[in-house]
Protein backbone atom coordinates (compact mmCIF):
# COMPACT_ATOMS: atom_id res chain seq x y z
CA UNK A 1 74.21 105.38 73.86
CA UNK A 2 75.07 105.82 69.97
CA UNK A 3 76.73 103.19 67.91
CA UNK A 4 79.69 105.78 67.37
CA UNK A 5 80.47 106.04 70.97
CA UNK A 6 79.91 102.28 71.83
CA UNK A 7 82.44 101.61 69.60
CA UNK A 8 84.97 104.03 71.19
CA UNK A 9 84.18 102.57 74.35
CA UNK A 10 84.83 99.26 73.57
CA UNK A 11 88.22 100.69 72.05
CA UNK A 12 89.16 101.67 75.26
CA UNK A 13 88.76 98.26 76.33
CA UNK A 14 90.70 96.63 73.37
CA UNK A 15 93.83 99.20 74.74
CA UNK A 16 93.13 98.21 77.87
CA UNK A 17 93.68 94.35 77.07
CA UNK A 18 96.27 94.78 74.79
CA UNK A 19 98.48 96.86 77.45
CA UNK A 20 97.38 94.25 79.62
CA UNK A 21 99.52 91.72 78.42
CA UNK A 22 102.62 90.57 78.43
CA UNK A 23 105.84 90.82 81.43
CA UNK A 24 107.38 94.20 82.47
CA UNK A 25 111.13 94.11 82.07
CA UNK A 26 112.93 94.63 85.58
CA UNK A 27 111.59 97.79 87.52
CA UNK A 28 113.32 100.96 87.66
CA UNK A 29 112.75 103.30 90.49
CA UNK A 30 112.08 106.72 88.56
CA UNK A 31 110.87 104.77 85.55
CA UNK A 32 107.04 105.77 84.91
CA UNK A 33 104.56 103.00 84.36
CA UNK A 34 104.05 103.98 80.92
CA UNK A 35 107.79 104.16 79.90
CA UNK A 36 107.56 100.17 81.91
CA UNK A 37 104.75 99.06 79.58
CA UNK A 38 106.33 100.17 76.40
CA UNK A 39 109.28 97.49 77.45
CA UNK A 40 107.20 94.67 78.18
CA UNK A 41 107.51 91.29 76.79
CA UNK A 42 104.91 88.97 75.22
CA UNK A 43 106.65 86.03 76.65
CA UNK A 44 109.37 85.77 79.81
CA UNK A 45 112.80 86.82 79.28
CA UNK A 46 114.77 85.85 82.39
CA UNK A 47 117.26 88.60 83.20
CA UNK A 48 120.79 87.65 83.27
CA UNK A 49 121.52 89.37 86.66
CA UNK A 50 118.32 87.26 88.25
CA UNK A 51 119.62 84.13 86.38
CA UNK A 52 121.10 81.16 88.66
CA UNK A 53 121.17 83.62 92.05
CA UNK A 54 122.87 81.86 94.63
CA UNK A 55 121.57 81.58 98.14
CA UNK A 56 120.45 79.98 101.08
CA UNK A 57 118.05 76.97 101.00
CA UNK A 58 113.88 78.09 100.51
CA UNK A 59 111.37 77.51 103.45
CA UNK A 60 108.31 76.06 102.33
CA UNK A 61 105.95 76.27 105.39
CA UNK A 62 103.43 73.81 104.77
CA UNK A 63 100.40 75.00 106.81
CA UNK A 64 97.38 72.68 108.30
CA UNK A 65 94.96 72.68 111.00
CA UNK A 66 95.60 69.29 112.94
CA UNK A 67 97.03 66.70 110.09
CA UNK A 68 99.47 67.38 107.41
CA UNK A 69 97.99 67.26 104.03
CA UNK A 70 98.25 69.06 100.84
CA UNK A 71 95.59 70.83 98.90
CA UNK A 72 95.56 71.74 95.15
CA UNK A 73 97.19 75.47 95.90
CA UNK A 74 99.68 73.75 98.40
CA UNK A 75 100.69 71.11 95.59
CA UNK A 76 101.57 73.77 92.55
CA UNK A 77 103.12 75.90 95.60
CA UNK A 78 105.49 73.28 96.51
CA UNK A 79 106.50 72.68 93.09
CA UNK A 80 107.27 76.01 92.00
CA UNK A 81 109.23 76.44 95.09
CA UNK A 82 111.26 73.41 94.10
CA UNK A 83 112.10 74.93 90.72
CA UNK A 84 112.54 78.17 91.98
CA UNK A 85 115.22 76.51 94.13
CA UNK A 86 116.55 74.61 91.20
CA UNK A 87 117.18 78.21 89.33
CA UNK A 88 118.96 79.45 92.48
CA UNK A 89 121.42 76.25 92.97
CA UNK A 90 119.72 75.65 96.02
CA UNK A 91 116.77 73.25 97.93
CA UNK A 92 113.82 74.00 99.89
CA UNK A 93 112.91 72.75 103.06
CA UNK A 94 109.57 71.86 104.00
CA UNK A 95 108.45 72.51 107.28
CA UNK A 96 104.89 71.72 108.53
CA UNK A 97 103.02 74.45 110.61
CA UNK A 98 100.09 73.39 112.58
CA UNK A 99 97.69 76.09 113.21
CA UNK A 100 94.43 74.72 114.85
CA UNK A 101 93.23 75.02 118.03
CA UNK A 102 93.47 70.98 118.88
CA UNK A 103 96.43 69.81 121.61
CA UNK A 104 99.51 68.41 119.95
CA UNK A 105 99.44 64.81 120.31
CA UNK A 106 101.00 62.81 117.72
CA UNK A 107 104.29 64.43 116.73
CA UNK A 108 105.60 60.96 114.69
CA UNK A 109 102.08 61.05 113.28
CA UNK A 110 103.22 64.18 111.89
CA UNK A 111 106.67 63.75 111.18
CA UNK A 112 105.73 60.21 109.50
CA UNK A 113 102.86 62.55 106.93
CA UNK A 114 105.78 65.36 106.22
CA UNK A 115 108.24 62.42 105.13
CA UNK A 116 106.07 60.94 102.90
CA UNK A 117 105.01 64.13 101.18
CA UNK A 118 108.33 65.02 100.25
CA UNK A 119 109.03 61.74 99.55
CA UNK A 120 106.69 61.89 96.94
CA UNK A 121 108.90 64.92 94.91
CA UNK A 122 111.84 63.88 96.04
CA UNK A 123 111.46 60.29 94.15
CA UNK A 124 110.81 62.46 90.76
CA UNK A 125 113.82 64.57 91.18
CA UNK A 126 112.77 67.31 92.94
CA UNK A 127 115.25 69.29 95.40
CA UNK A 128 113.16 68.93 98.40
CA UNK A 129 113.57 67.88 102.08
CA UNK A 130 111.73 67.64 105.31
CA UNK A 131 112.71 69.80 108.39
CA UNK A 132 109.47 68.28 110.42
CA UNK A 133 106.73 70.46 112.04
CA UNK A 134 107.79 73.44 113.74
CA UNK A 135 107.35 72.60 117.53
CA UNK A 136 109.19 68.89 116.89
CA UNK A 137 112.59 71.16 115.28
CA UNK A 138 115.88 71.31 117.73
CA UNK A 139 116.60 74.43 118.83
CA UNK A 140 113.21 76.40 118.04
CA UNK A 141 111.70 77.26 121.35
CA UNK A 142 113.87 80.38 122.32
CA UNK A 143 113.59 82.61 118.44
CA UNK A 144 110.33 81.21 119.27
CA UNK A 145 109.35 82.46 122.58
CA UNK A 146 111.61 85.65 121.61
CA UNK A 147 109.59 86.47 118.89
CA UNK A 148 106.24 86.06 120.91
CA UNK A 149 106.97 88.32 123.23
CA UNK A 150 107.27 90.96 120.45
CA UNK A 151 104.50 90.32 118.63
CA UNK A 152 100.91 91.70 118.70
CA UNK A 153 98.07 89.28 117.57
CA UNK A 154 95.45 91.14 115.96
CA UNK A 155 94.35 88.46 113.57
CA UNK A 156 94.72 84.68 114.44
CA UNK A 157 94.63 83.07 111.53
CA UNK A 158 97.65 85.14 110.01
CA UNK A 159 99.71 86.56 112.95
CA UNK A 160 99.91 83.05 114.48
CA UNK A 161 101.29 81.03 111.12
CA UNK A 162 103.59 84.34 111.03
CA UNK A 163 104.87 83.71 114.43
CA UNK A 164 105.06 80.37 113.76
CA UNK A 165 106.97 80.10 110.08
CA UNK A 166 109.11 82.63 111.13
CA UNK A 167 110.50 80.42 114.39
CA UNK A 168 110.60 77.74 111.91
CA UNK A 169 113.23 79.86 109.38
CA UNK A 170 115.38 80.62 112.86
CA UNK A 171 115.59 77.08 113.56
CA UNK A 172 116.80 75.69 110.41
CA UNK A 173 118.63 78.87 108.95
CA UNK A 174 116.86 80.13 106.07
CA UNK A 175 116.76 83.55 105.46
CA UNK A 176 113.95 83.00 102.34
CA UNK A 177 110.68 81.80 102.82
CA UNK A 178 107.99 80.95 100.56
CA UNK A 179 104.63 82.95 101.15
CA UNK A 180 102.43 80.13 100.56
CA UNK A 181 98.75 79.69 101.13
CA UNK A 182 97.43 80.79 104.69
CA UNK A 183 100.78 82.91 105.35
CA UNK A 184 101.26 86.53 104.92
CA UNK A 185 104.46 88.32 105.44
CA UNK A 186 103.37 90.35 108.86
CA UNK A 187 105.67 91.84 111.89
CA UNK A 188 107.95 88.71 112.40
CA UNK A 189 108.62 88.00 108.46
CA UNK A 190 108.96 91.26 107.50
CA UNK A 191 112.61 91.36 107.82
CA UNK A 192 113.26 87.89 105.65
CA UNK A 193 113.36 87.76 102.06
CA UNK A 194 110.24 86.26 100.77
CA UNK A 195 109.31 84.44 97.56
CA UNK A 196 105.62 84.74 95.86
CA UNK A 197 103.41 81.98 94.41
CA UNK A 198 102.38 82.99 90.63
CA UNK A 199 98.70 82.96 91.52
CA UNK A 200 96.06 81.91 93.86
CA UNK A 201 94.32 78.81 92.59
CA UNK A 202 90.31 77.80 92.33
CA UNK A 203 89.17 73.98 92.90
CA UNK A 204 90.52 71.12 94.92
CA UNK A 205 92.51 69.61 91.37
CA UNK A 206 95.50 70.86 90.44
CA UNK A 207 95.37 69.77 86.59
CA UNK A 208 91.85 70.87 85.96
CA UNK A 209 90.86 73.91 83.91
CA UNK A 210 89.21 76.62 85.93
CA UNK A 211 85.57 77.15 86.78
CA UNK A 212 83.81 79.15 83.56
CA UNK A 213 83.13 81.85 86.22
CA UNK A 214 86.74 82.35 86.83
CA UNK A 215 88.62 85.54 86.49
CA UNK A 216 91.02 85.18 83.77
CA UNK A 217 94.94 85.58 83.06
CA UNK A 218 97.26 87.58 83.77
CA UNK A 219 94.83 88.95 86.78
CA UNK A 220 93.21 85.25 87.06
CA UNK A 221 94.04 81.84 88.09
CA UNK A 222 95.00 78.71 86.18
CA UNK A 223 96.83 76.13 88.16
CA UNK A 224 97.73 74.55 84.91
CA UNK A 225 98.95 77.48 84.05
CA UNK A 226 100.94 77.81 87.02
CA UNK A 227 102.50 74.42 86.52
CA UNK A 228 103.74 74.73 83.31
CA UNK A 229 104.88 78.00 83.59
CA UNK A 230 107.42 77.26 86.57
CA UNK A 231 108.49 73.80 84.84
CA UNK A 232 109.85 76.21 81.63
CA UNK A 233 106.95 74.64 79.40
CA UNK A 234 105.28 78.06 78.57
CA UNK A 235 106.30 81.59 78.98
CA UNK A 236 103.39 83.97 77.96
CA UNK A 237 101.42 85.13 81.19
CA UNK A 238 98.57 82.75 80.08
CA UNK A 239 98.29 79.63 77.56
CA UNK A 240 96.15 81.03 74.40
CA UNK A 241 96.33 77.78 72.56
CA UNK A 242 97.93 74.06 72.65
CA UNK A 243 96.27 74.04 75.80
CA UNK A 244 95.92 69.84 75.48
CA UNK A 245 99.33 69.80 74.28
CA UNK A 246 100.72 71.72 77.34
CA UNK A 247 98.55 69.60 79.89
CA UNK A 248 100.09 66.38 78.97
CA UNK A 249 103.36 67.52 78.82
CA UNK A 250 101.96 69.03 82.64
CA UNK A 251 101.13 66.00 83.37
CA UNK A 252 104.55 63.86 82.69
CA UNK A 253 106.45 66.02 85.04
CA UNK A 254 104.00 66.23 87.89
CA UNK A 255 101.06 64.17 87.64
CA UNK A 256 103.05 61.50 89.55
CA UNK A 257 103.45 63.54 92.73
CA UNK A 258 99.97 63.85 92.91
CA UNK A 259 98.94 61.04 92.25
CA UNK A 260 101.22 59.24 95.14
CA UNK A 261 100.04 61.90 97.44
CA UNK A 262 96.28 60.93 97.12
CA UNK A 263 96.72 57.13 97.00
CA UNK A 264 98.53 57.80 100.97
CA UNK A 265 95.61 60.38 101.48
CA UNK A 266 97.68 63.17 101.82
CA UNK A 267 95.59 65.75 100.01
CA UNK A 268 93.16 68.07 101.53
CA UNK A 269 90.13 70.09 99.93
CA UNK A 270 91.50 73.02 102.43
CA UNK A 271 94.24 73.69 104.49
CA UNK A 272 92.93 74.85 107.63
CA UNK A 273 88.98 75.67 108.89
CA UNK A 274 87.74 79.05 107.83
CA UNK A 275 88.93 81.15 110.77
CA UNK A 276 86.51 83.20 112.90
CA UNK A 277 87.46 86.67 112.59
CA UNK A 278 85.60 89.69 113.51
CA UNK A 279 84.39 92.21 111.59
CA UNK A 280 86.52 95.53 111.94
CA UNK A 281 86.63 99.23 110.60
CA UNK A 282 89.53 100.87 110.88
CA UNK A 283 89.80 104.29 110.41
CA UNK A 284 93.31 105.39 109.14
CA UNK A 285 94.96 108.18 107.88
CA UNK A 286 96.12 108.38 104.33
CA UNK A 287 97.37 111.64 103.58
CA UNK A 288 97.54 115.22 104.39
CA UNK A 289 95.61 117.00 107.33
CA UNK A 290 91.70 116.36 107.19
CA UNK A 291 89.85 119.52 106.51
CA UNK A 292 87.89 121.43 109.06
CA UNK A 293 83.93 121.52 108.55
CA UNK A 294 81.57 119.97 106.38
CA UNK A 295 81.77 116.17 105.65
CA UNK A 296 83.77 115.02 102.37
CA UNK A 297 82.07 112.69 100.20
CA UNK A 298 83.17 108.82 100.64
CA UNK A 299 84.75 106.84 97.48
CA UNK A 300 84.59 103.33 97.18
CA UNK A 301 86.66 101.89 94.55
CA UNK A 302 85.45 98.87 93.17
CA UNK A 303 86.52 95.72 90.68
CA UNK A 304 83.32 95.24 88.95
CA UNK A 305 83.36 91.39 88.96
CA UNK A 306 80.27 89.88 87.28
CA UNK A 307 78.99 88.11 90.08
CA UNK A 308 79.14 90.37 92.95
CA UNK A 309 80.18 87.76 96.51
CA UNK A 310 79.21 87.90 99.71
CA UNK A 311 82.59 89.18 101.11
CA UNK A 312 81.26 92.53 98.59
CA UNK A 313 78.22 92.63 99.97
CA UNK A 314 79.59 92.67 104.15
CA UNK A 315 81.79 95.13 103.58
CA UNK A 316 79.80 97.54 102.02
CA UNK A 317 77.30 96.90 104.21
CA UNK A 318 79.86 97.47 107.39
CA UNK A 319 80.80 100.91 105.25
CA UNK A 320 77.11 102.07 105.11
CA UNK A 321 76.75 101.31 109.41
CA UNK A 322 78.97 104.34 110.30
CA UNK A 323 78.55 106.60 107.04
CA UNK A 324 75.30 107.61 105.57
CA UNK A 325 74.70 106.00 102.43
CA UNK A 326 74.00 109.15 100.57
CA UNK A 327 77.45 110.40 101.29
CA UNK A 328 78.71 107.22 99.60
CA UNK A 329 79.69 106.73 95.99
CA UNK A 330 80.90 103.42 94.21
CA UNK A 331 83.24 104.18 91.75
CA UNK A 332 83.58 100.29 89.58
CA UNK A 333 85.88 99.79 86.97
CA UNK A 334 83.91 97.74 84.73
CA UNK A 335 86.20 98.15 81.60
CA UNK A 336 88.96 95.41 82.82
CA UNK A 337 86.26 92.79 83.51
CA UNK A 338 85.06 92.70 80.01
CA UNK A 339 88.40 90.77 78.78
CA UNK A 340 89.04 89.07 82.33
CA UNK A 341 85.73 87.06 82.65
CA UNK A 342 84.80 84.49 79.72
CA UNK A 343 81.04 86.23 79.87
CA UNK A 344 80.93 89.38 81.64
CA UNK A 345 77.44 89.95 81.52
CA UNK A 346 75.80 93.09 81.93
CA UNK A 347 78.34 94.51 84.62
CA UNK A 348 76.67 98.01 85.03
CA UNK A 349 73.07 96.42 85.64
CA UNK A 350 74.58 94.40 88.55
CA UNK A 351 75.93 97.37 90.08
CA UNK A 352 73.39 99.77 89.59
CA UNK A 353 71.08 97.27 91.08
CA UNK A 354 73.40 97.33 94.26
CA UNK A 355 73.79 101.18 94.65
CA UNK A 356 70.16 101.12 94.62
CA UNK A 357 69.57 98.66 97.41
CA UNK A 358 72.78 100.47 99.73
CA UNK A 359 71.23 103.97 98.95
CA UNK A 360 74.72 104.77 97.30
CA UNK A 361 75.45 107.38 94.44
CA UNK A 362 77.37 104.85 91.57
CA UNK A 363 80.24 106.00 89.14
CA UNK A 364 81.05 103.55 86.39
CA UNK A 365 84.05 103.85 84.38
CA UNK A 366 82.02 102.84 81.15
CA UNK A 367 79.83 106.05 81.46
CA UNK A 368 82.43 108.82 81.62
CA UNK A 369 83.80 109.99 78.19
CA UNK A 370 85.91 107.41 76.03
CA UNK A 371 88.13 110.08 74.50
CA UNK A 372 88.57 112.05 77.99
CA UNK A 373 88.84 108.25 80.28
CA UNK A 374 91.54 107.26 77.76
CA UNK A 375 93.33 110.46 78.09
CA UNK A 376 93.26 110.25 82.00
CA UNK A 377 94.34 106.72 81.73
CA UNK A 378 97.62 107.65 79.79
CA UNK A 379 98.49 111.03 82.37
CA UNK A 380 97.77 108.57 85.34
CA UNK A 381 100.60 105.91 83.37
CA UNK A 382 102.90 108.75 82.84
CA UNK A 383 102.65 110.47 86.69
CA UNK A 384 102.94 106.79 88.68
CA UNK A 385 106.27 105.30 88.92
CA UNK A 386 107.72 101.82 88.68
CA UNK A 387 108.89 101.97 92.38
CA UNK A 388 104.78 102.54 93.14
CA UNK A 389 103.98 99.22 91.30
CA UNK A 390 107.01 97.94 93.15
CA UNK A 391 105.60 98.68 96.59
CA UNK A 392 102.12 97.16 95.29
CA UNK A 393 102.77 94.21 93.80
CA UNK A 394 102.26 91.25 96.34
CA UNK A 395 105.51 90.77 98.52
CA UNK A 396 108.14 88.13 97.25
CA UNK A 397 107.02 89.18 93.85
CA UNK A 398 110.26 90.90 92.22
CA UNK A 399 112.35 88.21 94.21
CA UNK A 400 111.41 85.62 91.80
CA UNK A 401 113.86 84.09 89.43
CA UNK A 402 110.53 83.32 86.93
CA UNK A 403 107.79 85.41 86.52
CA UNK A 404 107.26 89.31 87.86
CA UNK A 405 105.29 92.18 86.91
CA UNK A 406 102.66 91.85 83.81
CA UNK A 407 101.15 94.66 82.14
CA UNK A 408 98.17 94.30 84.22
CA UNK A 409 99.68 94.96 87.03
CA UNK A 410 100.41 98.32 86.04
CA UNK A 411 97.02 99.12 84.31
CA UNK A 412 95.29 97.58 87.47
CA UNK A 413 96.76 100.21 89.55
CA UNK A 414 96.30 103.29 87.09
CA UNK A 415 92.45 102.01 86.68
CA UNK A 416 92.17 102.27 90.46
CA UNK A 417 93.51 105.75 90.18
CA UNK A 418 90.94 106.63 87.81
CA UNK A 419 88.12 105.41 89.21
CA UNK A 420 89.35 107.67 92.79
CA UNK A 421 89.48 110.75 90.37
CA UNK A 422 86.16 110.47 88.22
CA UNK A 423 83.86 110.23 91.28
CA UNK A 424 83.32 113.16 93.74
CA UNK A 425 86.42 114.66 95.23
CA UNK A 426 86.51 112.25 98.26
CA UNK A 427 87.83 112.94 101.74
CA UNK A 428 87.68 109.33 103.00
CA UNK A 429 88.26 106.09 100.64
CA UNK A 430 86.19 102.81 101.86
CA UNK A 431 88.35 99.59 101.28
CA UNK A 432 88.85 96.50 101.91
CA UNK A 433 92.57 95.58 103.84
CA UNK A 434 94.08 94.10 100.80
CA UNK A 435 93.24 97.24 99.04
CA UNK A 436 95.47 99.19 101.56
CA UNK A 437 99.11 99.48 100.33
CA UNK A 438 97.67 100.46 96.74
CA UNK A 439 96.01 103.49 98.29
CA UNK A 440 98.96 104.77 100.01
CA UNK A 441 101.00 104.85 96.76
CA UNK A 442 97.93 106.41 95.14
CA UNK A 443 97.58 109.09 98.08
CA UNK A 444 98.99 111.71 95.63
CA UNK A 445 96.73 111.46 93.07
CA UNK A 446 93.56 111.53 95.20
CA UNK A 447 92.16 114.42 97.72
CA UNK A 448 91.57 111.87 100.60
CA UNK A 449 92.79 112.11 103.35
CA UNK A 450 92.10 109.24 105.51
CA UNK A 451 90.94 105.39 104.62
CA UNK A 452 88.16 103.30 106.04
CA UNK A 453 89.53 99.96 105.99
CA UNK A 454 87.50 96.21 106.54
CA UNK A 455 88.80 93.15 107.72
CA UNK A 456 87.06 90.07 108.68
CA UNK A 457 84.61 90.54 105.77
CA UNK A 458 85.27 87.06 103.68
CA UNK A 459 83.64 85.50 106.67
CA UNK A 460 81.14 88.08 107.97
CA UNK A 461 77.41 86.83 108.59
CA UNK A 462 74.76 88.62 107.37
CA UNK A 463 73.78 91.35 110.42
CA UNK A 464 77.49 91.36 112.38
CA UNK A 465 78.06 94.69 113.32
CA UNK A 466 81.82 95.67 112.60
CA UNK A 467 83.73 96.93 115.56
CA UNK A 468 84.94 100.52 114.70
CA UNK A 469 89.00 101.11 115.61
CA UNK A 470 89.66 104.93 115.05
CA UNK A 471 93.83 105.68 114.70
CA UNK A 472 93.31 109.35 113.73
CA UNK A 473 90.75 110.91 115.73
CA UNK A 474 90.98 114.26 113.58
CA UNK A 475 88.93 111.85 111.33
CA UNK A 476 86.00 111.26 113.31
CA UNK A 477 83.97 113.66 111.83
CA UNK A 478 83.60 111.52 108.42
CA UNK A 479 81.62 109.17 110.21
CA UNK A 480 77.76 109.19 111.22
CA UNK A 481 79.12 107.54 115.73
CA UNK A 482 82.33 106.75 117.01
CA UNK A 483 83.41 103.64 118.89
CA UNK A 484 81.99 104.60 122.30
C-alpha cells in the first residue's frame, strides 16, 4: 500500500473518532443519524424535559447465586441507581434475587446480608432501602406463580432472574427497574419501564483503572468513569485528563461504601456461577422472501477486536458446522478498533490468520477504497434514522435522566451496515444473539434474508456441537443438514 493512500486511510479513521465522540441530543424519530451527529455535545447537557422526572420508586434487583454479595459491576450499579433516583425525586429499592440451584435455607441469613448492604449507602446519604429477597416479600407468590405459568424458559440463567425480578416489582409496586448485571429485560419485563447501567465493567475493583487490553470509551468500560460520571463530577463520555484529580474526588463520595462492604465481606468477585448453557443455532428470518435456487453467500459481520476470545472462536466454529466454509465471508471492521484499544496491533494479520484456519473468504474494512468507504459511510448516516439507533441502543437507555446516546453509537451501527454491504451480496447473516436487534433495523440496507443466530457461545467448549432450531423452514436450503 502507498504512503498516499495510508494516509487517507488513517483519515478515515481520524473522522471516524472524531464523530465518535461526544452525546447525541434527544432522538427524533425521522431525524437521520447524520443530522443526530451534527447536534451532539462534547460534554452532557441534561434536557430540561428529562430534568427532575417524577415517578415511582427504582428496583434494584440485586442478583446472587446462594449468598448476597456485591461485586465491582453490582457496586457502581447500585450507586448510579441511587442518583438516578435522586434526579427523579424518588428512592430505589433493593431487592435480592437468588438464582442458584441450592435449597433456600437461611432466609434471615439473607435478609440480615441485604440490610447491611444498604446500610452501607444509606449511612452516606444515599436514597436507598431494602425490600428483602424476593421469595421472603408479602404478597409475591400469586404475580409470581401468574407470571410462571406464562412464561417459556429457553435460557436459565436469564429467563429465571426475569421471572424472578419481575415478581419482585409486583410485590413492592415499582413500575421501573434497573437492568443490572445478570438481568435482561425478556417476556415478563418487557412491559415495565427499565433503566440502563452506563457500561459493563472489567475487574473485581471498582476504583481501579482498566486492564491495558481494555476496549476504550465511549464503546469501553471504565468503572471510574462510571462513578464519576453519575455523581455529576465529569460530563464528557470519557475522562481525557485530571484523571488523579477525578479519582480522589471518586473516592470521597464512594470509597466509604466500599470499603464497609468488604470489611462485613459483602463483596463478590462474581455474582452468580457461569451458567451451563447449550450451544444453539437458530435460524431466523430477517427480511423479505428467500430466493429460490442456488445458495446465497453467508456474511459475518465482525468487531475486529485485537485479541480475538474464545466466545469468537465457538461461534464461528458452530457457523462453519452447518455452512460450508467456502460459502462464508468475514466482513471485520477494523477501522473503529484503531482509536478504541490503547495498542491495536496488527488487526488484519489476526484476522487473516483466522479466515485461513475456518476456510473463510475475509473482507476488511481497511482494504476497500478510503475515498469510496468514506462516501458509503456518510449515505449509510444519511439513510438510517434516529428511531433505528433508538430501537438498538441497549433497553433502559433513553430512560435515563444522565447519560444516552454517544456518537459511537451511531457510527457503530452505520459501520455494521458497511461492513454487510462491502462483502458479497449475502442471503443469510451469521451472528451472535446480541447482534440480533441491530440486524433487523439494518434489514433494509442488506439483501439477506434470513439470520443465523448463536447463543450459548461465551461458555461453549471446544468440540460442542450446537443444536440447530430452524423458525423458517423456506431457509433450509442455506445450510449444508437440518436438525433431523
Amino acid at each position: 500500500m502507498s504512503v498516499a493512500s495510508s494516509t487517507t486511510r488513517e483519515a478515515v479513521v481520524d473522522w471516524l473518532a472524531e464523530r465518535s465522540q461526544g452525546w447525541l441530543a434527544p432522538l427524533a424519530g425521522d431525524q437521520s443519524l447524520d443530522e443526530a451527529l451534527a447536534q451532539r455535545s462534547p460534554r452532557w447537557r441534561s434536557p430540561p424535559e428529562r430534568s427532575g422526572r417524577a415517578g415511582g420508586a427504582i428496583l434494584y434487583p440485586l442478583v446472587y447465586t446462594d449468598t448476597p454479595r456485591v461485586t465491582a459491576q453490582q457496586f457502581c450499579e447500585i450507586t448510579d441507581a441511587a442518583c438516578e433516583a435522586q434526579r427523579a425525586g424518588t428512592d430505589v429499592v433493593l431487592a435480592g434475587i437468588p438464582t442458584g440451584r441450592a435449597r433456600l435455607t437461611n432466609d434471615a441469613g439473607d435478609r440480615a446480608c441485604l440490610g447491611r448492604i444498604v446500610q452501607a449507602w444509606e449511612h452516606r446519604g444515599y436514597a436507598v432501602e431494602a425490600a428483602d429477597a424476593v421469595h421472603t416479600l408479602p404478597a409475591v407468590a400469586t404475580p409470581l406463580v401468574e407470571r410462571a405459568r406464562r412464561s417459556a424458559f429457553r435460557r436459565r440463567a436469564l429467563d429465571l432472574a426475569d421471572l424472578l425480578v419481575a415478581a419482585a416489582a409486583d410485590a413492592v409496586g415499582a413500575r421501573r427497574v434497573y437492568l443490572g448485571a445478570h438481568v435482561q429485560a425478556r417476556r415478563n419485563l418487557g412491559d415495565l419501564e427499565s433503566v440502563a447501567p452506563l457500561c459493563r465493567l472489567y475487574g473485581s475493583e471498582p476504583l481501579t483503572d482498566p486492564p491495558a487490553h481494555a476496549k476504550l470509551r465511549p464503546a469501553g468500560s471504565d468503572a471510574l468513569w462510571f462513578l464519576a460520571f453519575t455523581l455529576g463530577l465529569v460530563g464528557a463520555e470519557r475522562i481525557s485528563s485530571a484523571r488523579q484529580e477525578v479519582c480522589q474526588q471518586v473516592r470521597e463520595a464512594v470509597a466509604g461504601v466500599w470499603n464497609d462492604l468488604r470489611a462485613q465481606s459483602l463483596t463478590a468477585h462474581q455474582a452468580m456461577a457461569r451458567p451451563a448453557e447449550s450451544l444453539e443455532l437458530r435460524l431466523t428470518r430477517l427480511g423479505g422472501q428467500p430466493a429460490a435456487g442456488a445458495e446465497a453467500p453467508v456474511v459475518v459481520p465482525l468487531f475486529g477486536a485485537p485479541t480475538l476470545g474464545a466466545s469468537t472462536r465457538h461461534f464461528l466454529t458452530a457457523v462453519t458446522t452447518v455452512i460450508p466454509a467456502e460459502r462464508v465471508t468475514l466482513c471485520v471492521d477494523d477501522l473503529t478498533p484503531r482509536f478504541l484499544y490503547r495498542d491495536p496491533g496488527d488487526i488484519g494479520a489476526t484476522y487473516r490468520s483466522l479466515a485461513a484456519d475456518l476456510g473463510c473468504g475475509l473482507r476488511l474494512l481497511s482494504e476497500l477504497d478510503p475515498d469510496d468507504l468514506r462516501e458509503r459511510l456518510a449515505t449509510i448516516l444519511a439513510r438510517l434514522s434516529a428511531d433505528d439507533l433508538a430501537r438498538v441502543v441497549p433497553r433502559g437507555t433513553l430512560a435515563r435522566l444522565r447519560g444516552g446516546p454517544t456518537g459511537y453509537d451511531a457510527i457503530h451501527l452505520a459501520v455494521i451496515a458497511a461492513c454487510l454491504q462491502t462483502g458479497p451480496q449475502p442471503g443469510l447473516i451469521a451472528t451472535k444473539s446480541a447482534n440480533l436487534a441491530a440486524l433487523h433495523r439494518l434489514a433494509h440496507v442488506t439483501t439477506a434474508t434470513g439470520a443465523l443466530v448463536c447463543t450459548g457461545h461465551d461458555h461453549a467448549s471446544p468440540g460442542d456441537t450446537p443444536r440447530l432450531v430452524v423458525e423458517d423452514a423456506a431457509l433450509l436450503p442455506t445450510l449444508r443438514f437440518t436438525d433431523s
